[in-house]
Protein backbone atom coordinates (compact mmCIF):
# COMPACT_ATOMS: atom_id res chain seq x y z
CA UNK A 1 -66.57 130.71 -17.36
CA UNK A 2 -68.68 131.55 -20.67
CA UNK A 3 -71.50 129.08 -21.40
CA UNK A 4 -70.00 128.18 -24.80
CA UNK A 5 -66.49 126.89 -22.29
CA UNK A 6 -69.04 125.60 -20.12
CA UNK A 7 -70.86 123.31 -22.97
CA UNK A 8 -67.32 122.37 -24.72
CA UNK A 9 -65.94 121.41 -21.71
CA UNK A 10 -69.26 118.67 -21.01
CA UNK A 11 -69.48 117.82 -24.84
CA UNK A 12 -65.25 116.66 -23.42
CA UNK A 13 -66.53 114.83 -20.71
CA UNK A 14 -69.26 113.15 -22.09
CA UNK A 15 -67.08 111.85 -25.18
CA UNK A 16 -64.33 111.00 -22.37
CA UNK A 17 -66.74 109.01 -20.33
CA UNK A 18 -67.85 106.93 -23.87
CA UNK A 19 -64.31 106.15 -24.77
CA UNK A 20 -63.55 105.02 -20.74
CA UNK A 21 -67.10 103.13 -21.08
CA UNK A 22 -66.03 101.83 -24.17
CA UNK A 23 -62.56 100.57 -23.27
CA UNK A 24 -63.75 99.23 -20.23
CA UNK A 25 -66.50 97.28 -22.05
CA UNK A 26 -64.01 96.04 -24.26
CA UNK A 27 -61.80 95.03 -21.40
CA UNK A 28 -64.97 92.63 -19.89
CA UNK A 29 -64.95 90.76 -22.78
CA UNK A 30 -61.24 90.05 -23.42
CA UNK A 31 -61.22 88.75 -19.82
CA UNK A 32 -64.64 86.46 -20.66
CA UNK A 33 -63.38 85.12 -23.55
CA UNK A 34 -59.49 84.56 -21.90
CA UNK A 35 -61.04 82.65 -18.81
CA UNK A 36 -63.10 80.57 -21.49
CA UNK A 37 -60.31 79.96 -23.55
CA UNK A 38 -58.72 76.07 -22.61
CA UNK A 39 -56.05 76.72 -21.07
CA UNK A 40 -56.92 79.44 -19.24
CA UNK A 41 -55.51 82.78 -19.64
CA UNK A 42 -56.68 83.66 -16.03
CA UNK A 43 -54.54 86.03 -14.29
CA UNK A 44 -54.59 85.97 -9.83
CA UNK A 45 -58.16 86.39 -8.47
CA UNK A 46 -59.86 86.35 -11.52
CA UNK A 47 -63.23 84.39 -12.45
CA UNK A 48 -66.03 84.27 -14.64
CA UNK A 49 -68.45 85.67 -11.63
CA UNK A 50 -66.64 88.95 -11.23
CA UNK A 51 -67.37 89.34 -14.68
CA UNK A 52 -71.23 89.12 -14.16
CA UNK A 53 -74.02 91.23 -12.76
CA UNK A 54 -76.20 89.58 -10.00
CA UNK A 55 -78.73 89.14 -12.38
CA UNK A 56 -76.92 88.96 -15.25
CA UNK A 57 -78.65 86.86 -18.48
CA UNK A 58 -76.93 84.79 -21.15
CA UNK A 59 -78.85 83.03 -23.82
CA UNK A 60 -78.05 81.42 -26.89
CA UNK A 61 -80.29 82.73 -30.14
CA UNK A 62 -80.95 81.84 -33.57
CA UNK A 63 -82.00 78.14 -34.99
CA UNK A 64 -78.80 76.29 -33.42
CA UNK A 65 -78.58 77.98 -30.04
CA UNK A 66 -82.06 78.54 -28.73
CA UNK A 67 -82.24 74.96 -28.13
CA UNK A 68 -78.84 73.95 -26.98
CA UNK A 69 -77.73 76.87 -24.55
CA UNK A 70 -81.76 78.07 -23.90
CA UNK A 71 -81.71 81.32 -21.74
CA UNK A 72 -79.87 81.24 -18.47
CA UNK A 73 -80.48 83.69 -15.77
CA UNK A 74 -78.41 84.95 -12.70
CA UNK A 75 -74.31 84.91 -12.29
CA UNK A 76 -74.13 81.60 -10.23
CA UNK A 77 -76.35 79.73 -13.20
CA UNK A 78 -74.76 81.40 -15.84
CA UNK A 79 -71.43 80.51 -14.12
CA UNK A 80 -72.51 77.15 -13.56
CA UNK A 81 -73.19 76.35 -17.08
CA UNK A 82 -69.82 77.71 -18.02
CA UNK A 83 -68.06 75.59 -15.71
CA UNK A 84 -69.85 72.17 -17.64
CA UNK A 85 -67.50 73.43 -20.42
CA UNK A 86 -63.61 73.81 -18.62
CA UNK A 87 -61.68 72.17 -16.97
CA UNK A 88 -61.26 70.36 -15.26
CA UNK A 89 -64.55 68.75 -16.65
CA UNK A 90 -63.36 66.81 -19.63
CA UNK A 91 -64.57 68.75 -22.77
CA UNK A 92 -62.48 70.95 -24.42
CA UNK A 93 -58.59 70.22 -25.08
CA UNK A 94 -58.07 73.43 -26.70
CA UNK A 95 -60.06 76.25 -27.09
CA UNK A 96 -59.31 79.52 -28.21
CA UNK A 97 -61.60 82.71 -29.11
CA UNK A 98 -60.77 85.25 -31.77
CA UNK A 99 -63.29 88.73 -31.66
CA UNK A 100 -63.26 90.98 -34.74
CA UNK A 101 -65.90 93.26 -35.92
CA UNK A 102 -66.41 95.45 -33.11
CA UNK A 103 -68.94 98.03 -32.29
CA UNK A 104 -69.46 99.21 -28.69
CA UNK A 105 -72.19 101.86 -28.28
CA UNK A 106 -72.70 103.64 -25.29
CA UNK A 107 -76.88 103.33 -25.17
CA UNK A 108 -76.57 106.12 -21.42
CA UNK A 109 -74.48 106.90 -18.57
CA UNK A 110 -73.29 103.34 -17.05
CA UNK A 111 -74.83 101.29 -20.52
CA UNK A 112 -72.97 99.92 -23.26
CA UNK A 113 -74.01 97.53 -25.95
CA UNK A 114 -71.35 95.63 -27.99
CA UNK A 115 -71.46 93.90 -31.17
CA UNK A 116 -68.65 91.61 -31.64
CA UNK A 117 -68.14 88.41 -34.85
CA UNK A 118 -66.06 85.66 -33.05
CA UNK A 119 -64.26 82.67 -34.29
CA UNK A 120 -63.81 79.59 -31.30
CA UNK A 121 -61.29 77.46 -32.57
CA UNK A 122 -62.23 74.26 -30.36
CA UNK A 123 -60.47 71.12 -29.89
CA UNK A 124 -62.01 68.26 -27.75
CA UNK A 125 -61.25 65.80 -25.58
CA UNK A 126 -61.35 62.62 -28.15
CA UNK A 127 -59.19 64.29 -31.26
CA UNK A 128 -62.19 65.91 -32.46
CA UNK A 129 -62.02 69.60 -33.33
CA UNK A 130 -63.75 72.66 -35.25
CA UNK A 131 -64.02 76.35 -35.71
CA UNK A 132 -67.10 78.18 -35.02
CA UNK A 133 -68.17 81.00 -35.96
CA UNK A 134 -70.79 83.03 -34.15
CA UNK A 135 -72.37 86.48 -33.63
CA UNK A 136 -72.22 88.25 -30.01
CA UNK A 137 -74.31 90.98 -28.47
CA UNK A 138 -73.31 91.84 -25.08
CA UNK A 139 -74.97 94.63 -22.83
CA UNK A 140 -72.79 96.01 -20.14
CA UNK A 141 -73.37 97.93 -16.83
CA UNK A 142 -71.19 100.21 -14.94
CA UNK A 143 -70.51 98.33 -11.47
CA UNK A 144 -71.67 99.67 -8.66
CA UNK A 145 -68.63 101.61 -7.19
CA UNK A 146 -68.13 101.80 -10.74
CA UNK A 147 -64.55 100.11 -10.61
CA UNK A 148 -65.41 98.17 -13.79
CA UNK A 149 -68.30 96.71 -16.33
CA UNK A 150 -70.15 94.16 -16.08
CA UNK A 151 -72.10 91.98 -17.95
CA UNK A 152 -76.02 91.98 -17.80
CA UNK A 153 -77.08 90.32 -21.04
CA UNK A 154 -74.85 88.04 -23.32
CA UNK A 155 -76.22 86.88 -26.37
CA UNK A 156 -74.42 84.22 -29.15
CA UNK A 157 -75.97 83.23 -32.48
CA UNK A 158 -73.68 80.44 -34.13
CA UNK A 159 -73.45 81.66 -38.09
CA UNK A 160 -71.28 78.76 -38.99
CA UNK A 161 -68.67 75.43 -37.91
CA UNK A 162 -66.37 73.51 -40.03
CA UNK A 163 -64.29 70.58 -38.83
CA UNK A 164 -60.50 71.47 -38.67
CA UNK A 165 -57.33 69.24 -37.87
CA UNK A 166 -55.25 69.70 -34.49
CA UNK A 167 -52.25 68.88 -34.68
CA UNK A 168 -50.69 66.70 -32.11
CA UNK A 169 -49.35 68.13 -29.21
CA UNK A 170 -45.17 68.28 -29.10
CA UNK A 171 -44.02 65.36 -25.76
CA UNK A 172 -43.79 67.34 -22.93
C-alpha cells in the first residue's frame, strides 16, 4: 500500500473514531437527562452511576449555581445529590429537559467536550412550576473496555427561569 492510501485511510479512521466519539457522547447525555427527567424515561438496568466515571465531578457555575449545587466530587456523591431531586423524594412532579445548541469536540483519543443550551421545564410537588434555562459543559471519557462514555466533569450555569402554568393532570 502507497503512503498517500496509507495516510487517507488513517485521516478515515480518525474522522470515524470522532463521529463514534461523538455519537456516543451524545448518547451519555440523552440517557442523563432521560433518567433526570420526572417520570423517568429509564429503560432495564439503567442508572445515573453507569453514567459516571469513578471520579467523576459535577458542579454548578456562574452567580446562581456556585452557591446552590457547589462542586461535587465522585459518582456515589454526585449520584447522591441527584437522588435529593427524584423520586421518590417529593420534589419534582414533572420534569422534563430539552438540549439544543450542540457542539461536541473531540479534545484526543477517548476525550470529548460538549457544549449543550438546555431548557428544564419543572413542575413541583405543591402546583408550583418554571422553565429554566441553563448552559452545560460536559467532558466525557471513553470507558475502560471502551463499551461506552462516560462522564468526568459536568458543569451547569443557569442563564435564566420564568414561572409557567401546569396544567392539571387528566383523572386517572
Amino acid at each position: 500500500m502507497t503512503s498517500d492510501a496509507e495516510r487517507r485511510i488513517a485521516a478515515l479512521e480518525a474522522r470515524l473514531t470522532a463521529l463514534e466519539g461523538a455519537s456516543a457522547a451524545r448518547k451519555a447525555m440523552a440517557r442523563y437527562m432521560a433518567l433526570c427527567d420526572v417520570p423517568s424515561g429509564a429503560l432495564d438496568g439503567e442508572s445515573l452511576a453507569r453514567l459516571f466515571t469513578a471520579d467523576a465531578v459535577w458542579e454548578g457555575i456562574g452567580p446562581q449555581y456556585t452557591s446552590k449545587f457547589g462542586r461535587i466530587e465522585g459518582r456515589e456523591a454526585i449520584v447522591a445529590m441527584l437522588a435529593r431531586y427524584l423520586p421518590p423524594e417529593p420534589h419534582f412532579a414533572t420534569n422534563v429537559h430539552f438540549l439544543t445548541s450542540e457542539s461536541i469536540d473531540m479534545v484526543s483519543p477517548g476525550r470529548a467536550k460538549g457544549r449543550w443550551i438546555m431548557l428544564q421545564a419543572s413542575g413541583y410537588e405543591g402546583d408550583r412550576a418554571e422553565l429554566i434555562g441553563a448552559r452545560l459543559e460536559v467532558d466525557f471519557v471513553s470507558a475502560p473496555d471502551a463499551s461506552a462514555w462516560l462522564i468526568a466533569h459536568f458543569r451547569t450555569e443557569r442563564l435564566f427561569d420564568a414561572p409557567w402554568r401546569v396544567s392539571p393532570r387528566p383523572a386517572s
